[in-house]
PDB file of N, CA and C in Angstrom:
ATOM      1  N   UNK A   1     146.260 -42.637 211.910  1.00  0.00           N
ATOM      2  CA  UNK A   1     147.141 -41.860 212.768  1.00  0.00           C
ATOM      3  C   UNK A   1     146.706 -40.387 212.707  1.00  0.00           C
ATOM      4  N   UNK A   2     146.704 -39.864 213.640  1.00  0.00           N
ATOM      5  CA  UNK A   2     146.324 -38.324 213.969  1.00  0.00           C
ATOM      6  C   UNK A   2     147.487 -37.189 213.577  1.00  0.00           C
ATOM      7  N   UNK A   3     147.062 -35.932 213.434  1.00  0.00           N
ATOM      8  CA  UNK A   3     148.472 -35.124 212.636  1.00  0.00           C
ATOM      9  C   UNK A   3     149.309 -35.005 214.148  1.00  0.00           C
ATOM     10  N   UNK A   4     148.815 -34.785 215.280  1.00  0.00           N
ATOM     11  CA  UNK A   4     149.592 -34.607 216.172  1.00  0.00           C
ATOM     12  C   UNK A   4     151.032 -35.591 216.112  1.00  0.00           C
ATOM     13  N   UNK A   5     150.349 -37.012 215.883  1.00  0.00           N
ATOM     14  CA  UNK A   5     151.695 -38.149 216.208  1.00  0.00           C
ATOM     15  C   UNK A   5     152.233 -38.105 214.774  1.00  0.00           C
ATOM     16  N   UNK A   6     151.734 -38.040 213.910  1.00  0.00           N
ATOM     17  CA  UNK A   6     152.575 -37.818 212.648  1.00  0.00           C
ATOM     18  C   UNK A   6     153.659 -36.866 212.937  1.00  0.00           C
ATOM     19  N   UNK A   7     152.325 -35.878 213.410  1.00  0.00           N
ATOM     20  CA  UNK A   7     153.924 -34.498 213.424  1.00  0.00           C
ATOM     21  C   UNK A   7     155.437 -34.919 214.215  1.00  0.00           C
ATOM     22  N   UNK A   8     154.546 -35.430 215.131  1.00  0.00           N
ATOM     23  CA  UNK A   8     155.915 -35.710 216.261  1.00  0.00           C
ATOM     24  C   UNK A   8     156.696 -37.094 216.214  1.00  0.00           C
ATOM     25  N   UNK A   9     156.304 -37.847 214.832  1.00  0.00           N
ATOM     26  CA  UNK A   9     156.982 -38.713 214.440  1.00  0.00           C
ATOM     27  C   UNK A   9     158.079 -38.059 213.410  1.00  0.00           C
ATOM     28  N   UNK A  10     157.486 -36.666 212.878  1.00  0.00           N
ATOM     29  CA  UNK A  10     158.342 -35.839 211.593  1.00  0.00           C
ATOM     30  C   UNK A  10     159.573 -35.317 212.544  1.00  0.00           C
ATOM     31  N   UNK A  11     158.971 -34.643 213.921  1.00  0.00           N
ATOM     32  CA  UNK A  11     160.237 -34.056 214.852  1.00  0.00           C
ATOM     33  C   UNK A  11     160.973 -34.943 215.315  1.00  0.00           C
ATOM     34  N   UNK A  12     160.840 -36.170 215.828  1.00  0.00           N
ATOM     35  CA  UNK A  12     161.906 -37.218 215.758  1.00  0.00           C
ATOM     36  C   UNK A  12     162.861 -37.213 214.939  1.00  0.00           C
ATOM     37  N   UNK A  13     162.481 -36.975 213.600  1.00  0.00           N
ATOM     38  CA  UNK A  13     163.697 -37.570 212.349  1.00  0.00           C
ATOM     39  C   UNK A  13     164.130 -36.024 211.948  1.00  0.00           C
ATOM     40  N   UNK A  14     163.420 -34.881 212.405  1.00  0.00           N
ATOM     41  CA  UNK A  14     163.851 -33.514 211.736  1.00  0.00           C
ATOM     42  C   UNK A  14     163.815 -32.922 213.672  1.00  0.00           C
ATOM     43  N   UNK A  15     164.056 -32.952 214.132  1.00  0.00           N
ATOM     44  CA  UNK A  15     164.245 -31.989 215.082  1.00  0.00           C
ATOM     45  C   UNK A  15     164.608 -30.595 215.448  1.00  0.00           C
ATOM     46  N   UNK A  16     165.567 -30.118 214.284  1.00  0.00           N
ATOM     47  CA  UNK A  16     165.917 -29.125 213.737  1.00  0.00           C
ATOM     48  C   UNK A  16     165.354 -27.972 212.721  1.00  0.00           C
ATOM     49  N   UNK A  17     164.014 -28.965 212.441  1.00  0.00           N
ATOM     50  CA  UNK A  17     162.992 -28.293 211.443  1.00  0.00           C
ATOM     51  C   UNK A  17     162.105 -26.962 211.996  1.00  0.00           C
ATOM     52  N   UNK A  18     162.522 -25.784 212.051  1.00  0.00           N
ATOM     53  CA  UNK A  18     161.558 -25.098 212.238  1.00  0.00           C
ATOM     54  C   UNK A  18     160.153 -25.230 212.440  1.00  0.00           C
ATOM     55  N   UNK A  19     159.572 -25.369 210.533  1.00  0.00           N
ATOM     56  CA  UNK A  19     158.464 -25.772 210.450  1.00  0.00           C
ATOM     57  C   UNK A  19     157.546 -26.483 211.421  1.00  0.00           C
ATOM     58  N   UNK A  20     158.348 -27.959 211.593  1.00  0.00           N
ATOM     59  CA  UNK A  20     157.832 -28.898 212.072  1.00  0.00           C
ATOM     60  C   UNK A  20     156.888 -28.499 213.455  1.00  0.00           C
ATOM     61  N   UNK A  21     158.257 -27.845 214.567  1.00  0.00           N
ATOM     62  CA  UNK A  21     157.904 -27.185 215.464  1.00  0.00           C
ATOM     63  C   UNK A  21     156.671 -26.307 215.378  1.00  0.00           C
ATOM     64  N   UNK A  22     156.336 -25.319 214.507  1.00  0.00           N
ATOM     65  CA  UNK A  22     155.425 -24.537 214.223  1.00  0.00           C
ATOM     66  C   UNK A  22     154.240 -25.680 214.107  1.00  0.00           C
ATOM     67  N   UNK A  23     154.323 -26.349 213.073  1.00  0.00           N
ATOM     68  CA  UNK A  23     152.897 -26.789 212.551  1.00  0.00           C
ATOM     69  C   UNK A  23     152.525 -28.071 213.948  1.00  0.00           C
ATOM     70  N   UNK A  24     153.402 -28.493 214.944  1.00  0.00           N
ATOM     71  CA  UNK A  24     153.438 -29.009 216.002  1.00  0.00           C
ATOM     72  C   UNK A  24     152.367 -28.128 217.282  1.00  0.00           C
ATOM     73  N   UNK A  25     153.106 -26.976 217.147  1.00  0.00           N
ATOM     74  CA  UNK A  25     152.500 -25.935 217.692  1.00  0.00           C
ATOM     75  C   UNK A  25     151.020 -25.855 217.665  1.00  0.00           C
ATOM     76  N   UNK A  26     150.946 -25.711 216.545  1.00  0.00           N
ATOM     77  CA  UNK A  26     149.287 -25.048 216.217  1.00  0.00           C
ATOM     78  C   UNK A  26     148.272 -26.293 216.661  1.00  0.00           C
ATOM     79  N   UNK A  27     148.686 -27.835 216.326  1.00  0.00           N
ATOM     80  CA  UNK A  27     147.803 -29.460 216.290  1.00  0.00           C
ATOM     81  C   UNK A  27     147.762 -28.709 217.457  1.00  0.00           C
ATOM     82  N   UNK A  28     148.742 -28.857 218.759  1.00  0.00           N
ATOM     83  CA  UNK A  28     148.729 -28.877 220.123  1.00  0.00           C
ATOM     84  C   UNK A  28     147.581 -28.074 220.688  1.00  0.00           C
ATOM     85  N   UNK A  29     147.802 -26.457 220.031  1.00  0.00           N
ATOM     86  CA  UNK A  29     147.051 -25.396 220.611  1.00  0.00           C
ATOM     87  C   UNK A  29     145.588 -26.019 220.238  1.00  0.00           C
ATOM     88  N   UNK A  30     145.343 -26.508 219.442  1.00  0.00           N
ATOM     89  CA  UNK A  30     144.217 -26.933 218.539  1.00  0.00           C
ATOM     90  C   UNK A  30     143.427 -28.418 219.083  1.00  0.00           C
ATOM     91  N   UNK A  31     143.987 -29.050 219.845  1.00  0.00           N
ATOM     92  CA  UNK A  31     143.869 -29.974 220.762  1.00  0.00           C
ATOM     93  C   UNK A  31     143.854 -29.388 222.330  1.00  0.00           C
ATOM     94  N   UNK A  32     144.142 -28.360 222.590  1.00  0.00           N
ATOM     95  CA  UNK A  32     143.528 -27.964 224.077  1.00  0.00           C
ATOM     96  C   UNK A  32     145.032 -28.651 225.071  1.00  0.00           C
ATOM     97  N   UNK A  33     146.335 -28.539 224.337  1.00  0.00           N
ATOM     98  CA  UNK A  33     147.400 -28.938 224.872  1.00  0.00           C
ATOM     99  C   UNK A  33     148.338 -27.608 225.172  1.00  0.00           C
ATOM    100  N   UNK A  34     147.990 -26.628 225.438  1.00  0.00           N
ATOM    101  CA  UNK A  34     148.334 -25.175 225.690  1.00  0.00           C
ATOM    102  C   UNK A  34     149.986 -25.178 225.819  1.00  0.00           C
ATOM    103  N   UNK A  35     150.302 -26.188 227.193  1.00  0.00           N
ATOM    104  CA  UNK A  35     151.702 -26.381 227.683  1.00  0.00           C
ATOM    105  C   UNK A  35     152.687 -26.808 226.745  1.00  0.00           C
ATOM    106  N   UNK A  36     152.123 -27.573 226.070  1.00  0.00           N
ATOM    107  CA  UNK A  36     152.913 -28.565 224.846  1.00  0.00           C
ATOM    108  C   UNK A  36     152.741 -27.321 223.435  1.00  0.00           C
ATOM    109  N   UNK A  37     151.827 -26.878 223.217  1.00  0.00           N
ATOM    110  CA  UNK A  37     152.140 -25.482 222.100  1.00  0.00           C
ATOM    111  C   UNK A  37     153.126 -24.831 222.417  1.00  0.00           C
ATOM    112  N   UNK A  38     153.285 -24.553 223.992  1.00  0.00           N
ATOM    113  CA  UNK A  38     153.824 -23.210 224.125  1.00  0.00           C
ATOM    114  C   UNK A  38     155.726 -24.086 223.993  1.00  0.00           C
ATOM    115  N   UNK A  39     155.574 -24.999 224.458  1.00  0.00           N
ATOM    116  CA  UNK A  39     157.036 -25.845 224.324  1.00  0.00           C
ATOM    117  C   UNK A  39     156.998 -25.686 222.672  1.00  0.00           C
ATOM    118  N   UNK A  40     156.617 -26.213 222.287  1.00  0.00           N
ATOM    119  CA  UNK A  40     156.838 -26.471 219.915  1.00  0.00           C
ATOM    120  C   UNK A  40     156.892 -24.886 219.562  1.00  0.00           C
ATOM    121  N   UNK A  41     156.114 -23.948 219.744  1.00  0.00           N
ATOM    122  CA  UNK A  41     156.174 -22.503 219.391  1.00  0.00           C
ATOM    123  C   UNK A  41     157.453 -22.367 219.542  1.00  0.00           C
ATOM    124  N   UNK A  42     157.660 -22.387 221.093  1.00  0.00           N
ATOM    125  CA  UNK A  42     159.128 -21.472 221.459  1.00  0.00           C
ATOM    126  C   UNK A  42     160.077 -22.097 220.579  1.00  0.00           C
ATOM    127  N   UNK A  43     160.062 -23.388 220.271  1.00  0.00           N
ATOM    128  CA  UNK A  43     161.799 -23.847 220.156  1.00  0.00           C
ATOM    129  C   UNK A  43     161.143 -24.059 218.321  1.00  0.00           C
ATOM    130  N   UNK A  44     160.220 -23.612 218.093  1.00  0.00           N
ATOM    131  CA  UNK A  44     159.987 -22.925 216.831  1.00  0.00           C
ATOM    132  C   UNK A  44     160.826 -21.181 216.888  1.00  0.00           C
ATOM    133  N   UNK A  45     160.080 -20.283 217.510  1.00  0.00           N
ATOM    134  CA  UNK A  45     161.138 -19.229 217.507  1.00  0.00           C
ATOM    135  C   UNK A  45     162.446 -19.197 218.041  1.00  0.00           C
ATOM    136  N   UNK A  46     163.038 -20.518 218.509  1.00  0.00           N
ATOM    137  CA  UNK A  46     164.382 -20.283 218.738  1.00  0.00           C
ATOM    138  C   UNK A  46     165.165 -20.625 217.483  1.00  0.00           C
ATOM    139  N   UNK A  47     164.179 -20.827 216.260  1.00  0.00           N
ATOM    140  CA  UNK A  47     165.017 -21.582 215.055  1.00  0.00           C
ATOM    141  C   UNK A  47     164.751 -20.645 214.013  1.00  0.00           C
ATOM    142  N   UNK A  48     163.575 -19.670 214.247  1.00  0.00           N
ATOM    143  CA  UNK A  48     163.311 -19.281 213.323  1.00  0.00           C
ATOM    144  C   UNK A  48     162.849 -17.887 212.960  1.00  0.00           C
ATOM    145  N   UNK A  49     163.325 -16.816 212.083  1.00  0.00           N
ATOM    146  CA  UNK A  49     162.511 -15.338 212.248  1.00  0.00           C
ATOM    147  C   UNK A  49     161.509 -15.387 211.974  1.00  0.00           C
ATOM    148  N   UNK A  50     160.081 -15.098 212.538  1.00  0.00           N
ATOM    149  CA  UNK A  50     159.234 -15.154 212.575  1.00  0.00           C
ATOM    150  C   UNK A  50     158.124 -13.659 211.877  1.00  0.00           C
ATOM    151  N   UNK A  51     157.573 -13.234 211.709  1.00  0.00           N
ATOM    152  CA  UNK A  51     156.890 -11.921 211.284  1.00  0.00           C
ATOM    153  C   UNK A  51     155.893 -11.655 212.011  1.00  0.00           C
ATOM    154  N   UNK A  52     155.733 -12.494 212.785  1.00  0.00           N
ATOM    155  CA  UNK A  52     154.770 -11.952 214.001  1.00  0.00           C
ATOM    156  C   UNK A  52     153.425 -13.294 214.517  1.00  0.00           C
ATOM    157  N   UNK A  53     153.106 -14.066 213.907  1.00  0.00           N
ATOM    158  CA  UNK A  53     151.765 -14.951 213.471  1.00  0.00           C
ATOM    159  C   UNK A  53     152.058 -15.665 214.515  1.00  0.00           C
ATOM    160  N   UNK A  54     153.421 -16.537 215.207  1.00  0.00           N
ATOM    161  CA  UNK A  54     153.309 -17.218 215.810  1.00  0.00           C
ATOM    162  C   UNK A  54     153.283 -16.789 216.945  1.00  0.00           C
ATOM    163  N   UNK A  55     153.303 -15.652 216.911  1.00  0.00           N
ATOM    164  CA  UNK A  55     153.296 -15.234 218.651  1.00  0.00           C
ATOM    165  C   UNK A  55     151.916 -14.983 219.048  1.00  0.00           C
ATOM    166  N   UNK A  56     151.052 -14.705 218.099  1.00  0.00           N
ATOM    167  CA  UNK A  56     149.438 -14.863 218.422  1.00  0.00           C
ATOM    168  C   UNK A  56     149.137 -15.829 219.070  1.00  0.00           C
ATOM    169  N   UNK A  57     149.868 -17.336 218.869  1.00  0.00           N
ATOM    170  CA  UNK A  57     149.624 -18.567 219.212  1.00  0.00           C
ATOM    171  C   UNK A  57     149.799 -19.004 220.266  1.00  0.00           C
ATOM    172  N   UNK A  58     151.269 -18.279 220.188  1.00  0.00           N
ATOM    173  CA  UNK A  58     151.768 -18.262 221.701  1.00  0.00           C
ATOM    174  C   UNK A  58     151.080 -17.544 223.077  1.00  0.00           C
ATOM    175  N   UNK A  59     150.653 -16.618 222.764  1.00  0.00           N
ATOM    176  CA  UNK A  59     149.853 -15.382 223.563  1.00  0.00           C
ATOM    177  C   UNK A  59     148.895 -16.568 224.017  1.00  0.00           C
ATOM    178  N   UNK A  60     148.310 -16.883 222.921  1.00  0.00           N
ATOM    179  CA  UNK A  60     146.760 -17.162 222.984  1.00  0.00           C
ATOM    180  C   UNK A  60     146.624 -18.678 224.151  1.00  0.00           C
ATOM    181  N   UNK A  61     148.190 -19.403 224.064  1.00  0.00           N
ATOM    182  CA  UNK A  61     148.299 -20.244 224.745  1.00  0.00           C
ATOM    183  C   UNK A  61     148.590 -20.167 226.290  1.00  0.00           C
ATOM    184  N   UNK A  62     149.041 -19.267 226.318  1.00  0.00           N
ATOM    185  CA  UNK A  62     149.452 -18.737 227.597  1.00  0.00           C
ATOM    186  C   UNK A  62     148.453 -17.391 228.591  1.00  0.00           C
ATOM    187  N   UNK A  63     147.248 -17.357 227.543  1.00  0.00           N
ATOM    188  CA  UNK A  63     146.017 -17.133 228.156  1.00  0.00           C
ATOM    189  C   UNK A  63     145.138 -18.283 228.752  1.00  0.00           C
ATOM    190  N   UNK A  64     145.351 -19.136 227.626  1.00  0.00           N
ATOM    191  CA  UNK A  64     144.710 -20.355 227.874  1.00  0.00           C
ATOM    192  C   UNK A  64     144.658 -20.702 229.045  1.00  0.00           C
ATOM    193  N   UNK A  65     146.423 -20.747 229.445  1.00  0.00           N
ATOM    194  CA  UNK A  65     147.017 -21.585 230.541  1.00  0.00           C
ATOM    195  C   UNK A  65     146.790 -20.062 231.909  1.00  0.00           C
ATOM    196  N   UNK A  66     146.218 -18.948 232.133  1.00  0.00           N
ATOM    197  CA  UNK A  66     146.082 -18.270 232.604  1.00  0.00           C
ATOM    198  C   UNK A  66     147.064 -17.644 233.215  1.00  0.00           C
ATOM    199  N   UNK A  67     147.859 -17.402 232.227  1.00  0.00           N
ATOM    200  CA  UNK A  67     149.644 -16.593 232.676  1.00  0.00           C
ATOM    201  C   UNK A  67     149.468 -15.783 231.755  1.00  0.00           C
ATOM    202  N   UNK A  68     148.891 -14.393 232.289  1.00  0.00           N
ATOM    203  CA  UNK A  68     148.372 -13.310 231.482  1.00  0.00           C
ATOM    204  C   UNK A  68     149.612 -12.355 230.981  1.00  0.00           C
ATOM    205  N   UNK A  69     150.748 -12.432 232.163  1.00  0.00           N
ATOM    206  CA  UNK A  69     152.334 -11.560 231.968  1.00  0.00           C
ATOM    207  C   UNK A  69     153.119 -12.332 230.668  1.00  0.00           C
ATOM    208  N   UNK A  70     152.689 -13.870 230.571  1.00  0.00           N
ATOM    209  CA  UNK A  70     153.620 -14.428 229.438  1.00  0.00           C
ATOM    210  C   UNK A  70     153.301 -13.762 228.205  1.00  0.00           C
ATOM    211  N   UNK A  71     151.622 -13.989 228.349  1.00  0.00           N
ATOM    212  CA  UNK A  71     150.845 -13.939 226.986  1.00  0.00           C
ATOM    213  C   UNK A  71     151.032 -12.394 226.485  1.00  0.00           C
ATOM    214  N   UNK A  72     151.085 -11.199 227.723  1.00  0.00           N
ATOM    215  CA  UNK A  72     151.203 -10.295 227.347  1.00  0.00           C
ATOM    216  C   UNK A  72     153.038 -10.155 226.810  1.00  0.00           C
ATOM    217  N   UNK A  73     154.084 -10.544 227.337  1.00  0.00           N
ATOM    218  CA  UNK A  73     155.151 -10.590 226.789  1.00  0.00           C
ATOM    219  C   UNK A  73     155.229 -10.940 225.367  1.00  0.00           C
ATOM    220  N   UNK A  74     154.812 -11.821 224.817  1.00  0.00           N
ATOM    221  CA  UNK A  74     154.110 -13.193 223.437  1.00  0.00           C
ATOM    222  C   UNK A  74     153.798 -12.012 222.743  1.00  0.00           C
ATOM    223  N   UNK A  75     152.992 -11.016 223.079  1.00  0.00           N
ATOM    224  CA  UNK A  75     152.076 -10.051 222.411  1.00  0.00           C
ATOM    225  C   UNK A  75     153.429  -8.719 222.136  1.00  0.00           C
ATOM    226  N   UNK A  76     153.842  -8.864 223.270  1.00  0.00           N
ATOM    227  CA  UNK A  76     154.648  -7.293 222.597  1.00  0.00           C
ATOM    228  C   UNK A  76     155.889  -7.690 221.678  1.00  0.00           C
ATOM    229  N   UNK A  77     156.214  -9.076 221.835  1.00  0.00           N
ATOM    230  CA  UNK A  77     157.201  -9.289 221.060  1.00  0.00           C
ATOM    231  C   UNK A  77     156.903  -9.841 219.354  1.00  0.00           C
ATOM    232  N   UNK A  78     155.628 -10.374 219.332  1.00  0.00           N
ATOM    233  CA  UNK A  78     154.544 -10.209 218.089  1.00  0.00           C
ATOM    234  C   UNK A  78     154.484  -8.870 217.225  1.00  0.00           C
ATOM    235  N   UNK A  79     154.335  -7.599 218.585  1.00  0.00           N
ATOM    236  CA  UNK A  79     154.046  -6.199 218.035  1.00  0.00           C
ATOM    237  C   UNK A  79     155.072  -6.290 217.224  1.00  0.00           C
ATOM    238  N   UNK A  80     156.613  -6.162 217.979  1.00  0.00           N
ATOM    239  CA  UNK A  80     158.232  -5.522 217.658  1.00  0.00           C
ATOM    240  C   UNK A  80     158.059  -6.314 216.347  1.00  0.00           C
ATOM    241  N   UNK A  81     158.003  -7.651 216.044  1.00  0.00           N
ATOM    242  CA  UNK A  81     158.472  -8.668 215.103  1.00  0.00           C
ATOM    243  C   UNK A  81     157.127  -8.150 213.824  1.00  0.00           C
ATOM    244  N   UNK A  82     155.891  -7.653 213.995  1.00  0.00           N
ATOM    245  CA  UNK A  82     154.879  -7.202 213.055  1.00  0.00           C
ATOM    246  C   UNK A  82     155.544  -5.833 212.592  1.00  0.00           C
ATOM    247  N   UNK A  83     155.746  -4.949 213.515  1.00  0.00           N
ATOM    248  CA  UNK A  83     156.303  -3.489 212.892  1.00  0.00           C
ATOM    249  C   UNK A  83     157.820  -4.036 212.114  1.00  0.00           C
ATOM    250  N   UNK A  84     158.636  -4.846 212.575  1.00  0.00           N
ATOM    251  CA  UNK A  84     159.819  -5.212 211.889  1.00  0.00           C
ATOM    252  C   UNK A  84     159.629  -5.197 210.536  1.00  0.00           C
ATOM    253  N   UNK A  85     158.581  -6.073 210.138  1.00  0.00           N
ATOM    254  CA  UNK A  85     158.198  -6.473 208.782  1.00  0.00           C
ATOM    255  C   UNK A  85     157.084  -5.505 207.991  1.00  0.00           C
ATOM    256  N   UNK A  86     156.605  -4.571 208.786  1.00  0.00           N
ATOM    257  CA  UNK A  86     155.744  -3.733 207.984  1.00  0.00           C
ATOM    258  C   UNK A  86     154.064  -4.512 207.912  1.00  0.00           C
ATOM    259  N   UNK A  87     153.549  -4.955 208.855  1.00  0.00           N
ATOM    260  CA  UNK A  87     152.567  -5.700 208.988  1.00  0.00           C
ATOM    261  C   UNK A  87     152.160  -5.045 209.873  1.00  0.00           C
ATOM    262  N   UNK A  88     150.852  -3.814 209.351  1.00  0.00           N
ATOM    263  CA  UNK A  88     150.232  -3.005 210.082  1.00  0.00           C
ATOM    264  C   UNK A  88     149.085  -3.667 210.871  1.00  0.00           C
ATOM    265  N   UNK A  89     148.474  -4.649 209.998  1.00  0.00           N
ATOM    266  CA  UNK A  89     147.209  -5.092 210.698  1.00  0.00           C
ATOM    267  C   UNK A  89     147.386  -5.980 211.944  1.00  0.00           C
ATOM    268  N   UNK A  90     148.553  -6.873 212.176  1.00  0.00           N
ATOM    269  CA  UNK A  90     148.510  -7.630 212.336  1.00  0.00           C
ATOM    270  C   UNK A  90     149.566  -7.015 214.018  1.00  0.00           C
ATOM    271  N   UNK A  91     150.387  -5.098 213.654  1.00  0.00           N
ATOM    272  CA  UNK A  91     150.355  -4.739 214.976  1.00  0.00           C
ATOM    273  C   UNK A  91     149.423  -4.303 215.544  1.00  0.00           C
ATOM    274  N   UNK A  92     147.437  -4.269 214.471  1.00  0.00           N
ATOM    275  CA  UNK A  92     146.845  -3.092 215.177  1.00  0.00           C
ATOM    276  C   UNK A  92     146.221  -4.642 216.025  1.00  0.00           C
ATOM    277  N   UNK A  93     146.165  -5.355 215.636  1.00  0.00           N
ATOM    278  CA  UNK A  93     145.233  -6.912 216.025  1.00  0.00           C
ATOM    279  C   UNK A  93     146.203  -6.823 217.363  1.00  0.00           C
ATOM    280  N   UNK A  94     147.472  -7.244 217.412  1.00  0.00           N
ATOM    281  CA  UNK A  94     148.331  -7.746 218.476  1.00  0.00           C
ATOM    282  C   UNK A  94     147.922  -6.465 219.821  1.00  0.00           C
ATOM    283  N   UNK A  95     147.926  -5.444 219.288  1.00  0.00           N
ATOM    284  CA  UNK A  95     147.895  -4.290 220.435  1.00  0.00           C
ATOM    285  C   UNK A  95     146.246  -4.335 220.979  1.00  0.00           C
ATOM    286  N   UNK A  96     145.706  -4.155 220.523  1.00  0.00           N
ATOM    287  CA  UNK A  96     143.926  -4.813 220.510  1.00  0.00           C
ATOM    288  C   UNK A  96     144.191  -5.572 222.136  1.00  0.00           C
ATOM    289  N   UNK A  97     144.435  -6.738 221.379  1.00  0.00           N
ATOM    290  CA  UNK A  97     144.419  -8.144 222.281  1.00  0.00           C
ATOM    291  C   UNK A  97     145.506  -8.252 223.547  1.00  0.00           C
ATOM    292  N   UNK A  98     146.426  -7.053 223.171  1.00  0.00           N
ATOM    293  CA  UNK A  98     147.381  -6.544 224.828  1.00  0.00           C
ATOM    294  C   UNK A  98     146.763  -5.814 225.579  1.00  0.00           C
ATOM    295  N   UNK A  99     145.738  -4.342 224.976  1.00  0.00           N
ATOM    296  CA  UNK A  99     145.219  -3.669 225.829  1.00  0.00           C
ATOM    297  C   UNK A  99     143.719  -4.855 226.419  1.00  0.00           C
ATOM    298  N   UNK A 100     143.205  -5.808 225.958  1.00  0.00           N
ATOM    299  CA  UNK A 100     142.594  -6.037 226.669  1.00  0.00           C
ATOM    300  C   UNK A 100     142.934  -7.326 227.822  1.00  0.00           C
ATOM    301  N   UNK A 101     143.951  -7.811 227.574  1.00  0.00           N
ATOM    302  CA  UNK A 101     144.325  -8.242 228.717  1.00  0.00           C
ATOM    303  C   UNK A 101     144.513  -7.422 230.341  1.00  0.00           C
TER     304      UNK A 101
END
């Protein structure tokens, strides 16, 4: 069995799991399933405070999918949620990858 269907055999019985969602997220993005990341990310950040990492994912998916306004939204809300936490590198990376959109 592949981690994708594992995972989404784990969100069946945990649906409520943050995590799950996240590490759902990443198989997806990681499999070339952009639409289906960007679904597990979000209802990952609807469960969970985040420090900024997953919104890279998100961005990056929604470049993928060539919706440059999402990815750039993904990105500034990455910035807010990186400066929240004091994670300099990771607003100078996020701003990087907004100005070149």
């Amino acid at each position: 069995m592949d981690r994708v269907a594992i995972l989404e055999g784990m969100l069946a019985k945990t649906p409520d799991d943050p995590m799950v969602h996240f590490m759902l997220g990443n198989e997806y993005f990681k499999a070339g399933r952009y639409a289906d990341a960007i679904a597990a990310l979000t209802a990952y950040l609807a469960r969970q405070k985040d420090e900024g990492s997953a919104y890279r994912l998100l961005a990056q998916a929604h470049e993928r999918l060539g919706d440059r306004e999402a990815a750039r939204a993904a990105y500034r809300q990455g910035i807010a949620q990186a400066t929240k936490f004091h994670h300099a590198s990771m607003v100078e990376e996020f701003t990087a990858s907004l100005n070149d959109l």
